[in-house]
C-alpha atoms as a PDB file:
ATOM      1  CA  UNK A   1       4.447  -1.547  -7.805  1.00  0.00           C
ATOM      2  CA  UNK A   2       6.442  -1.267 -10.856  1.00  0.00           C
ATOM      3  CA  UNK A   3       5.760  -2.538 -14.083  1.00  0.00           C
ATOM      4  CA  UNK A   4       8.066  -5.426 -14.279  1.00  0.00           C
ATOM      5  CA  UNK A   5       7.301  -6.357 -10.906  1.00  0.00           C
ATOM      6  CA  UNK A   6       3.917  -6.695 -11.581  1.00  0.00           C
ATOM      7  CA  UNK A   7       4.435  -9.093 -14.640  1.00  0.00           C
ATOM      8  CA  UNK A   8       6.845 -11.246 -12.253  1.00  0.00           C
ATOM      9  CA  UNK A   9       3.925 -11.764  -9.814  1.00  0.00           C
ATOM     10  CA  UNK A  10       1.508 -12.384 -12.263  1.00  0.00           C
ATOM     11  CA  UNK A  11       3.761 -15.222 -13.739  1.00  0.00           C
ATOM     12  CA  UNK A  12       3.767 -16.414 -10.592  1.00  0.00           C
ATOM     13  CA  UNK A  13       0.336 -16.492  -9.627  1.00  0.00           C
ATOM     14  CA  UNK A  14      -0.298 -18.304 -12.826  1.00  0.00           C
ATOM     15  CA  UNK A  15       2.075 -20.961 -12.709  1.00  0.00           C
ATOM     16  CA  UNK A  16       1.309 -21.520  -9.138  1.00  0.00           C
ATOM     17  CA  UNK A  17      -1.632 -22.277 -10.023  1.00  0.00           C
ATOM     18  CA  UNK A  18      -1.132 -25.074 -12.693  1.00  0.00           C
ATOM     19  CA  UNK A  19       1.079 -26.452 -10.221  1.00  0.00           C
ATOM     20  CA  UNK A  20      -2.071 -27.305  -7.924  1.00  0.00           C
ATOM     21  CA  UNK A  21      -4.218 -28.537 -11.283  1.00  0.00           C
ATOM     22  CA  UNK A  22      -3.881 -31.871 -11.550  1.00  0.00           C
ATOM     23  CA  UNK A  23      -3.555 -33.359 -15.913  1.00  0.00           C
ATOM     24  CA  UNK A  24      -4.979 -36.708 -14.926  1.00  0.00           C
ATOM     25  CA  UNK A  25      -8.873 -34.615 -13.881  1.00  0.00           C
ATOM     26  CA  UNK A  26      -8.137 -32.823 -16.978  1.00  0.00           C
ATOM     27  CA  UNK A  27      -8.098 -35.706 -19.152  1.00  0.00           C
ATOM     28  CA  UNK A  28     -11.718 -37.313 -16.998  1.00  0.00           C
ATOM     29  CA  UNK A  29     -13.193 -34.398 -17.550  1.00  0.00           C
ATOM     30  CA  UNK A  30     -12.310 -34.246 -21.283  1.00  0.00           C
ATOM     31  CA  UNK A  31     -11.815 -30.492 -20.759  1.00  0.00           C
ATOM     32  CA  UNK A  32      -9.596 -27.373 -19.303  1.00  0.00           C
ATOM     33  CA  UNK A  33     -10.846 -24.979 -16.937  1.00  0.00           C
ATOM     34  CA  UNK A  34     -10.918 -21.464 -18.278  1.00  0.00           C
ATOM     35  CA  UNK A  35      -8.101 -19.724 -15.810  1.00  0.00           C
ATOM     36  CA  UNK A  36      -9.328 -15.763 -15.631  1.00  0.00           C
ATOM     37  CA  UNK A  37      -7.412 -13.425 -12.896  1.00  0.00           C
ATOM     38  CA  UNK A  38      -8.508  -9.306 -12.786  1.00  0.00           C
ATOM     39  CA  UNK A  39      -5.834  -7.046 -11.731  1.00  0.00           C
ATOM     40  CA  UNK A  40      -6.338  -3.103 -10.839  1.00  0.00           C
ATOM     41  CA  UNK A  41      -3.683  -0.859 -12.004  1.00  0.00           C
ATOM     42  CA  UNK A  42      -2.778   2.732 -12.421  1.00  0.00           C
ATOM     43  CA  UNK A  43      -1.868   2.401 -15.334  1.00  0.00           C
ATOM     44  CA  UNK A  44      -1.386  -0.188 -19.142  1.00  0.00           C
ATOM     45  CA  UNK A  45       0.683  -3.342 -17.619  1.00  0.00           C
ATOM     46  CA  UNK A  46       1.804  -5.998 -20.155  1.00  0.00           C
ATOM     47  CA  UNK A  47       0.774  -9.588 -18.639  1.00  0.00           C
ATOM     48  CA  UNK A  48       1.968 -12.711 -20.164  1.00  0.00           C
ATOM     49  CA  UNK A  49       1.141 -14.393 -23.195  1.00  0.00           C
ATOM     50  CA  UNK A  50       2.395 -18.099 -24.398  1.00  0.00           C
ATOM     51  CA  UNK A  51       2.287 -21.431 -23.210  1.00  0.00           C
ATOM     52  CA  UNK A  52       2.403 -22.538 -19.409  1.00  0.00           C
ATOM     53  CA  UNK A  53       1.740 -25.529 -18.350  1.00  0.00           C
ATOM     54  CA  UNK A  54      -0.817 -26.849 -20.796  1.00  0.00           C
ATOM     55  CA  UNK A  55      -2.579 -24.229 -21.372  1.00  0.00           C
ATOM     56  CA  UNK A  56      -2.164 -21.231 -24.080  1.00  0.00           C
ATOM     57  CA  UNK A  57      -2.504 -18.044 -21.682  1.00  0.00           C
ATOM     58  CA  UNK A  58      -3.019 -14.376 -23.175  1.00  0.00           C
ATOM     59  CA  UNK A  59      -4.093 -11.216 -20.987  1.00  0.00           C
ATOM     60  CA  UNK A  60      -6.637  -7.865 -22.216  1.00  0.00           C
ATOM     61  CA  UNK A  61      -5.587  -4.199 -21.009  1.00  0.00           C
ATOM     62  CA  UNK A  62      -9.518  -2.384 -20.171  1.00  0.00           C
ATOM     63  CA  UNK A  63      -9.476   0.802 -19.217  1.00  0.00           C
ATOM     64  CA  UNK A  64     -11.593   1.995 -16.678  1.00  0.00           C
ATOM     65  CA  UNK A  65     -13.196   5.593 -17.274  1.00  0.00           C
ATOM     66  CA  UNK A  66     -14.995   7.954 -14.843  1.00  0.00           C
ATOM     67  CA  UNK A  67     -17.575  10.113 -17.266  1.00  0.00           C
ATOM     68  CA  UNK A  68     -19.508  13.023 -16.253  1.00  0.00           C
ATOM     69  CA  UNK A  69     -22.133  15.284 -17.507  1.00  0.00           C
ATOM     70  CA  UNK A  70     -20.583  19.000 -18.748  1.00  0.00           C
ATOM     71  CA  UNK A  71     -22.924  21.920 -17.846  1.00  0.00           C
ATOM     72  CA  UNK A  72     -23.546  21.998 -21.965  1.00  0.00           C
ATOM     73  CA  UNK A  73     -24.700  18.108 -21.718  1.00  0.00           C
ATOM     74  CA  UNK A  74     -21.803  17.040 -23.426  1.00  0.00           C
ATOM     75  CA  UNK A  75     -19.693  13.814 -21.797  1.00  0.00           C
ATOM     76  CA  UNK A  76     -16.601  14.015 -20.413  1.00  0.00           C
ATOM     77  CA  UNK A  77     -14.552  10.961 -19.707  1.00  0.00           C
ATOM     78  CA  UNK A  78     -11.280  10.081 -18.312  1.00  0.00           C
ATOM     79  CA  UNK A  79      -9.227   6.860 -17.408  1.00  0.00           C
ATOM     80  CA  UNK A  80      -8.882   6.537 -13.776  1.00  0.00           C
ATOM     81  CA  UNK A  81      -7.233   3.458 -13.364  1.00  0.00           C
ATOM     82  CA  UNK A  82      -6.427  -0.261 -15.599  1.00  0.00           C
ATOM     83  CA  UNK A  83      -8.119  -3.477 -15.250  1.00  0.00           C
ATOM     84  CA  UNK A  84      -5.549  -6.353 -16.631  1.00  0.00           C
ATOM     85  CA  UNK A  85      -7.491  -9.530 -17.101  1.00  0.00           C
ATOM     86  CA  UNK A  86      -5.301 -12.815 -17.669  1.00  0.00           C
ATOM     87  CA  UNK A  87      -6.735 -15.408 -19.480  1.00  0.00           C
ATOM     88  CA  UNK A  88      -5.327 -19.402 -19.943  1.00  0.00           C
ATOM     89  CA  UNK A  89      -7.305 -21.757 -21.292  1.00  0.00           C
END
């Protein structure tokens, strides 16, 4: 999946989303819910970041490493894939 088709479906996801949240529980509860989604990649995505539907949304790029032992005990890591968490609150 490319790059900029990955951003479109996250955009989607998310709005979808606040399209199903009803304001008027919002305002009984006196409180948002904490929207979090993880996505795997291969490799550093952008997600989005801004305003969407009442909430302020921003995303985190964590990268996922495989380590393992070297025959001199030294630690050798290396990124094996991306973990793209989107955040609105």
């Amino acid at each position: 999946m490319t790059e900029k088709a990955l951003i479109a479906a996250v955009a989607v996801a998310l709005l979808a989303s606040f399209a199903t949240y009803d304001p008027a529980e919002a305002r009984r509860s006196r409180g948002k819910d904490v929207i979090e989604k993880h996505y795997i990649t291969d490799r550093p995505v952008r997600g989005f970041s801004g305003f969407a539907g009442g909430y302020y949304c921003d995303y985190r790029r964590v990268p996922n490493r495989q380590c393992t032992v070297l025959a001199d005990g030294r630690e050798s890591c290396r990124i094996v894939n991306w973990t793209l968490t989107q955040a609105c609150y």
